[in-house]
C-alpha atoms as a PDB file:
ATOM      1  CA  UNK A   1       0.000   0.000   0.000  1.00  0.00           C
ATOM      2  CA  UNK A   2       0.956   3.634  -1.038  1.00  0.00           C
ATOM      3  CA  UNK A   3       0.017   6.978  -0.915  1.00  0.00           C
ATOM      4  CA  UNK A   4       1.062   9.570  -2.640  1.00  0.00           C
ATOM      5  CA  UNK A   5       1.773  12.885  -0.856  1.00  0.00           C
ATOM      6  CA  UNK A   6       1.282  16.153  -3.162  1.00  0.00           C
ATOM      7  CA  UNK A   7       0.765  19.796  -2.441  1.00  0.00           C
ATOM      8  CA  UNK A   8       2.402  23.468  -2.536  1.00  0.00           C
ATOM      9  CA  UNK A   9       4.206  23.270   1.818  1.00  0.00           C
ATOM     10  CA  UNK A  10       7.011  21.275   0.482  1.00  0.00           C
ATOM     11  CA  UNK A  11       7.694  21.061   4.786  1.00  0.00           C
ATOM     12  CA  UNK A  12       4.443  19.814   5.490  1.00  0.00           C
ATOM     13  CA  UNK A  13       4.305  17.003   2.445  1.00  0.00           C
ATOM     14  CA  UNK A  14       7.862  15.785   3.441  1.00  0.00           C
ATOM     15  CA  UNK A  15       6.884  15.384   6.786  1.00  0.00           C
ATOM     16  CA  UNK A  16       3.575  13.207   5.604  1.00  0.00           C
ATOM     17  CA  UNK A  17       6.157  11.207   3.700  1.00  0.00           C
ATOM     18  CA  UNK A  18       8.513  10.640   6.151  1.00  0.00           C
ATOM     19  CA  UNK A  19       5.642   9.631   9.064  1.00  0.00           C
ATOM     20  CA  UNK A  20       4.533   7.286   6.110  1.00  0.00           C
ATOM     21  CA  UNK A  21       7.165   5.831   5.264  1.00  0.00           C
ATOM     22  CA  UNK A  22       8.718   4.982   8.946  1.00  0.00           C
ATOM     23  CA  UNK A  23       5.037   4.296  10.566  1.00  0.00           C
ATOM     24  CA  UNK A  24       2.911   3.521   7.216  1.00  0.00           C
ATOM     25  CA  UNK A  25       3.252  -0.433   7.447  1.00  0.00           C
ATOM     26  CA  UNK A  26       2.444  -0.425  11.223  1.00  0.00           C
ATOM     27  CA  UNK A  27      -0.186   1.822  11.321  1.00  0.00           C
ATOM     28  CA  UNK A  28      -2.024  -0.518   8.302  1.00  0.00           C
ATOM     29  CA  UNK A  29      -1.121  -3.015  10.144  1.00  0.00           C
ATOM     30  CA  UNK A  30      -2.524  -1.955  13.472  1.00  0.00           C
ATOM     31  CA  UNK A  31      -5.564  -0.054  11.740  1.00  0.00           C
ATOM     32  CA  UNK A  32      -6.608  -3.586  10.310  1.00  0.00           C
ATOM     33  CA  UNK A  33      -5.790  -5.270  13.479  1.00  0.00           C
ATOM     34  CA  UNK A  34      -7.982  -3.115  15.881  1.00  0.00           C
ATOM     35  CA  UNK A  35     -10.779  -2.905  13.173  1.00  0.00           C
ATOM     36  CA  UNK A  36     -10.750  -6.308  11.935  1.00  0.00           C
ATOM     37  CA  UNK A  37     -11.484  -5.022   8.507  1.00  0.00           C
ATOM     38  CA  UNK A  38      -9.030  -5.019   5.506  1.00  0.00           C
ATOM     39  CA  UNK A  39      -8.223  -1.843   3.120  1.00  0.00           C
ATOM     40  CA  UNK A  40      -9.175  -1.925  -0.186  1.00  0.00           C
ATOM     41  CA  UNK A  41      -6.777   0.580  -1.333  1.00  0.00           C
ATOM     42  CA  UNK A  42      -3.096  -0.120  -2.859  1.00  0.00           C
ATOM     43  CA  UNK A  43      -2.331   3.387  -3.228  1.00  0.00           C
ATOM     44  CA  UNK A  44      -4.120   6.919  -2.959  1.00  0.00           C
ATOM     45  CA  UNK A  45      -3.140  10.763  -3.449  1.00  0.00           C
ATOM     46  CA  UNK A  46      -3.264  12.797  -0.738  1.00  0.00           C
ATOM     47  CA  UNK A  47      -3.141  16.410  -1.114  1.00  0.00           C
ATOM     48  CA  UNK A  48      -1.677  18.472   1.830  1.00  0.00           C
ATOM     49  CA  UNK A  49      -3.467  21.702   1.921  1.00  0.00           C
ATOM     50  CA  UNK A  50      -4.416  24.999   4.430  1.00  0.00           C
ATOM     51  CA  UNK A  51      -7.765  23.399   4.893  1.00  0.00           C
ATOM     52  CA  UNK A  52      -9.862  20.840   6.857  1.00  0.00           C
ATOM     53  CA  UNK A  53      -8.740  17.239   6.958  1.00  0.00           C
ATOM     54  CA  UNK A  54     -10.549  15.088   5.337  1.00  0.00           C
ATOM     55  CA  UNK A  55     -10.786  11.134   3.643  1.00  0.00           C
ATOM     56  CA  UNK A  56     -12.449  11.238   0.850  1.00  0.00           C
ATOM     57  CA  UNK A  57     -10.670  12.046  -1.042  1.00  0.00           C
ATOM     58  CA  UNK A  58      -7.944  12.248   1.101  1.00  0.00           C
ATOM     59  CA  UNK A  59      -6.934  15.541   2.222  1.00  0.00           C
ATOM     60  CA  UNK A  60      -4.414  16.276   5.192  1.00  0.00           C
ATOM     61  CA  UNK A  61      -3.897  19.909   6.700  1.00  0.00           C
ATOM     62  CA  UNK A  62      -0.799  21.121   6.371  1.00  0.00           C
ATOM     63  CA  UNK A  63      -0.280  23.215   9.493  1.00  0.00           C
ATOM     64  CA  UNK A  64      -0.408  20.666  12.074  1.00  0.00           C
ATOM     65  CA  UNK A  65       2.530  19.736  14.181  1.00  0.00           C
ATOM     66  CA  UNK A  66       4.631  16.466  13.329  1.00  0.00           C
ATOM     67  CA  UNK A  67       2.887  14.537  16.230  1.00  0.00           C
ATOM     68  CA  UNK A  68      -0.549  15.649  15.306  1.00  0.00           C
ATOM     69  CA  UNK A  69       0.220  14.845  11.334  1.00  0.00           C
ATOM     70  CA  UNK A  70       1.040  11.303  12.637  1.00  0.00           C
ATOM     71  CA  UNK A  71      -2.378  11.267  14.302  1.00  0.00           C
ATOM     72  CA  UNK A  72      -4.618  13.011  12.138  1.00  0.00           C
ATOM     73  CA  UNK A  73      -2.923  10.382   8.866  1.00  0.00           C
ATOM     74  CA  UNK A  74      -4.520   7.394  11.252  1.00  0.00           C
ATOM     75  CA  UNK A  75      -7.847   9.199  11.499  1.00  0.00           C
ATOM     76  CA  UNK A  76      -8.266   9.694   7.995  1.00  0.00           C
ATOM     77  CA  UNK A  77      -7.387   6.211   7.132  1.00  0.00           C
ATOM     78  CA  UNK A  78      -9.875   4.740   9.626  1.00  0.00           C
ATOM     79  CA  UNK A  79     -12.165   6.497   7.832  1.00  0.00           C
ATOM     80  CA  UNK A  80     -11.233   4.891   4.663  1.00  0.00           C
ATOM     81  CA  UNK A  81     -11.292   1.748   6.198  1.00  0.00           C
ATOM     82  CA  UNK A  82     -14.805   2.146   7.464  1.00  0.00           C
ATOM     83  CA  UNK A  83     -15.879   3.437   3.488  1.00  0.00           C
ATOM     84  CA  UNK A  84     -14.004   0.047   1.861  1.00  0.00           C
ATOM     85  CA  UNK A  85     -15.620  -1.951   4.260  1.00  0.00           C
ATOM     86  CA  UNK A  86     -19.277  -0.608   3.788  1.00  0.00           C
ATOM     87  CA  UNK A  87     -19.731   0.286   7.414  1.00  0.00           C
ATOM     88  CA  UNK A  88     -22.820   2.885   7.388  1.00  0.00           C
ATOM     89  CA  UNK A  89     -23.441   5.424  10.217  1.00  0.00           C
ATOM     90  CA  UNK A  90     -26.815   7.351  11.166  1.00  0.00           C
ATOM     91  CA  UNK A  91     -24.586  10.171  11.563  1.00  0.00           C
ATOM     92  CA  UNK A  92     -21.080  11.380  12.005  1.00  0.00           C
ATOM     93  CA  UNK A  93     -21.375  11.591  15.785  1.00  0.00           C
ATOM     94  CA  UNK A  94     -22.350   7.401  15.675  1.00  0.00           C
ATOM     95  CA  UNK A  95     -19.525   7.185  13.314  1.00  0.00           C
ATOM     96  CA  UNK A  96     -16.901   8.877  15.430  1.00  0.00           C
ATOM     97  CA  UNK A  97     -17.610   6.781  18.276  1.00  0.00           C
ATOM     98  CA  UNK A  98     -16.810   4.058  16.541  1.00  0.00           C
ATOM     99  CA  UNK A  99     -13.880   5.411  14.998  1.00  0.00           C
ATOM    100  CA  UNK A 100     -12.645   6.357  18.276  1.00  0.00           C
ATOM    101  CA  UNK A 101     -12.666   2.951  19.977  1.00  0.00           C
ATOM    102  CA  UNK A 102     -10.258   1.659  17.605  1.00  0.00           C
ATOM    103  CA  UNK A 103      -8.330   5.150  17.436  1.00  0.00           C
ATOM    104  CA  UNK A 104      -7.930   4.917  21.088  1.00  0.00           C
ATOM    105  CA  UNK A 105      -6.262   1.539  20.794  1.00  0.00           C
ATOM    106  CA  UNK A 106      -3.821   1.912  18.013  1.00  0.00           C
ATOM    107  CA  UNK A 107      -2.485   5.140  19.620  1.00  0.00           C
ATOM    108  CA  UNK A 108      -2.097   3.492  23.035  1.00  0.00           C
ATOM    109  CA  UNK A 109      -0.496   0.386  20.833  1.00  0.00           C
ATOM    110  CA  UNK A 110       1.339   2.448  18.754  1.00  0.00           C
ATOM    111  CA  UNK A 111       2.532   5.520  20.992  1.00  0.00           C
ATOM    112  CA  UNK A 112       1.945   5.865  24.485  1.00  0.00           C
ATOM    113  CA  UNK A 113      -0.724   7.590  26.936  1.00  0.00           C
ATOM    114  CA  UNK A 114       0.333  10.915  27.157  1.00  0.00           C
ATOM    115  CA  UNK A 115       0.063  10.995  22.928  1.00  0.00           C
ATOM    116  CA  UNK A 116      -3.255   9.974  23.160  1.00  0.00           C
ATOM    117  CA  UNK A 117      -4.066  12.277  25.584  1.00  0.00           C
ATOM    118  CA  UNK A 118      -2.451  15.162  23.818  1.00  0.00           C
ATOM    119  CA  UNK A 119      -4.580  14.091  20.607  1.00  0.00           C
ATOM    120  CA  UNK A 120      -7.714  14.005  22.406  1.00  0.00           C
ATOM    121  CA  UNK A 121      -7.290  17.671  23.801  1.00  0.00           C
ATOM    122  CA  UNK A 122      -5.905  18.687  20.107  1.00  0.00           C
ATOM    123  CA  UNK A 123      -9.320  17.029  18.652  1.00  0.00           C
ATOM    124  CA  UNK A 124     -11.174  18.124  20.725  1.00  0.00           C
ATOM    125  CA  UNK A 125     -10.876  21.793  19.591  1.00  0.00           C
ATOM    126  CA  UNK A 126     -11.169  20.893  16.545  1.00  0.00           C
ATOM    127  CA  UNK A 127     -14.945  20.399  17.167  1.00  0.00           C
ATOM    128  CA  UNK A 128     -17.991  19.986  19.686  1.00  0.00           C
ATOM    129  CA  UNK A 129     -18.454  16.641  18.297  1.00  0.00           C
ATOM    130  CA  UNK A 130     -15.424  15.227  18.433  1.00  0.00           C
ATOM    131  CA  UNK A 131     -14.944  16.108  21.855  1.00  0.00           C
ATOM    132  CA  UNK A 132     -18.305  14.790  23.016  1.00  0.00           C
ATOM    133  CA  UNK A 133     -17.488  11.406  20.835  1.00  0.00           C
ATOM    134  CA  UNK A 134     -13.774  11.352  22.768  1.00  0.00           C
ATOM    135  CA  UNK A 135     -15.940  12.406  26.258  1.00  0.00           C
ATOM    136  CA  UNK A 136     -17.140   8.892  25.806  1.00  0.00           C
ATOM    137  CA  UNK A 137     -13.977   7.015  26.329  1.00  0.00           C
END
């Protein structure tokens, strides 16, 4: 599995390449682990941008910090996850509390407890939703 990292912060897209290429493997591997579901995907284009995150398509901001970028890149992708394995949601509330139990697990697996603390408090400013899906675990 690949992905492609493109856009105009040549900082910020070398930084989504590095975190992919050092953590890519483990985080698919972990990501699949946690979920029991399997990607679909053998390689995708992200664009890094000054805008919202977002999976499909895939679209990373470009102003987060290294730590967060690792983070945010595991997010995104257990969103895509969720989309190649047909898993429907009432609502994206529903679907972030979902998301968040395996989240939760493969940063504790893959990092430690004070990372996953630091992205819940990042996340959670990022909306009132997120932080009352995160309030719930």
């Amino acid at each position: 599995m690949n992905i492609l990292f493109e856009g105009e912060d040549i900082k910020s897209v070398e930084e989504y390449k590095e975190i992919w290429k050092n953590q890519g493997n483990i985080m698919i591997e972990k990501i699949e682990h946690y979920s029991q579901m399997k990607f679909v995907f053998q390689e995708l284009k992200a664009i890094v941008y000054n805008g919202k995150s977002m999976s499909h398509p895939l679209m990373l901001r470009d102003s987060y910090s290294y730590d967060f970028k690792k983070a945010i890149l595991i997010h995104e992708l257990l969103h895509i996850i969720f989309v190649d394995n047909d898993l429907k949601f009432k609502d994206s509330f529903s679907l972030h509390k979902k998301l968040y139990s395996f989240y939760k697990d493969i940063l504790l697996d893959l990092y430690d407890k004070e990372f996953l603390d630091y992205v819940i408090e990042e996340e959670s400013k990022l909306s009132d939703m997120y932080k009352k899906a995160w309030n719930l675990h």
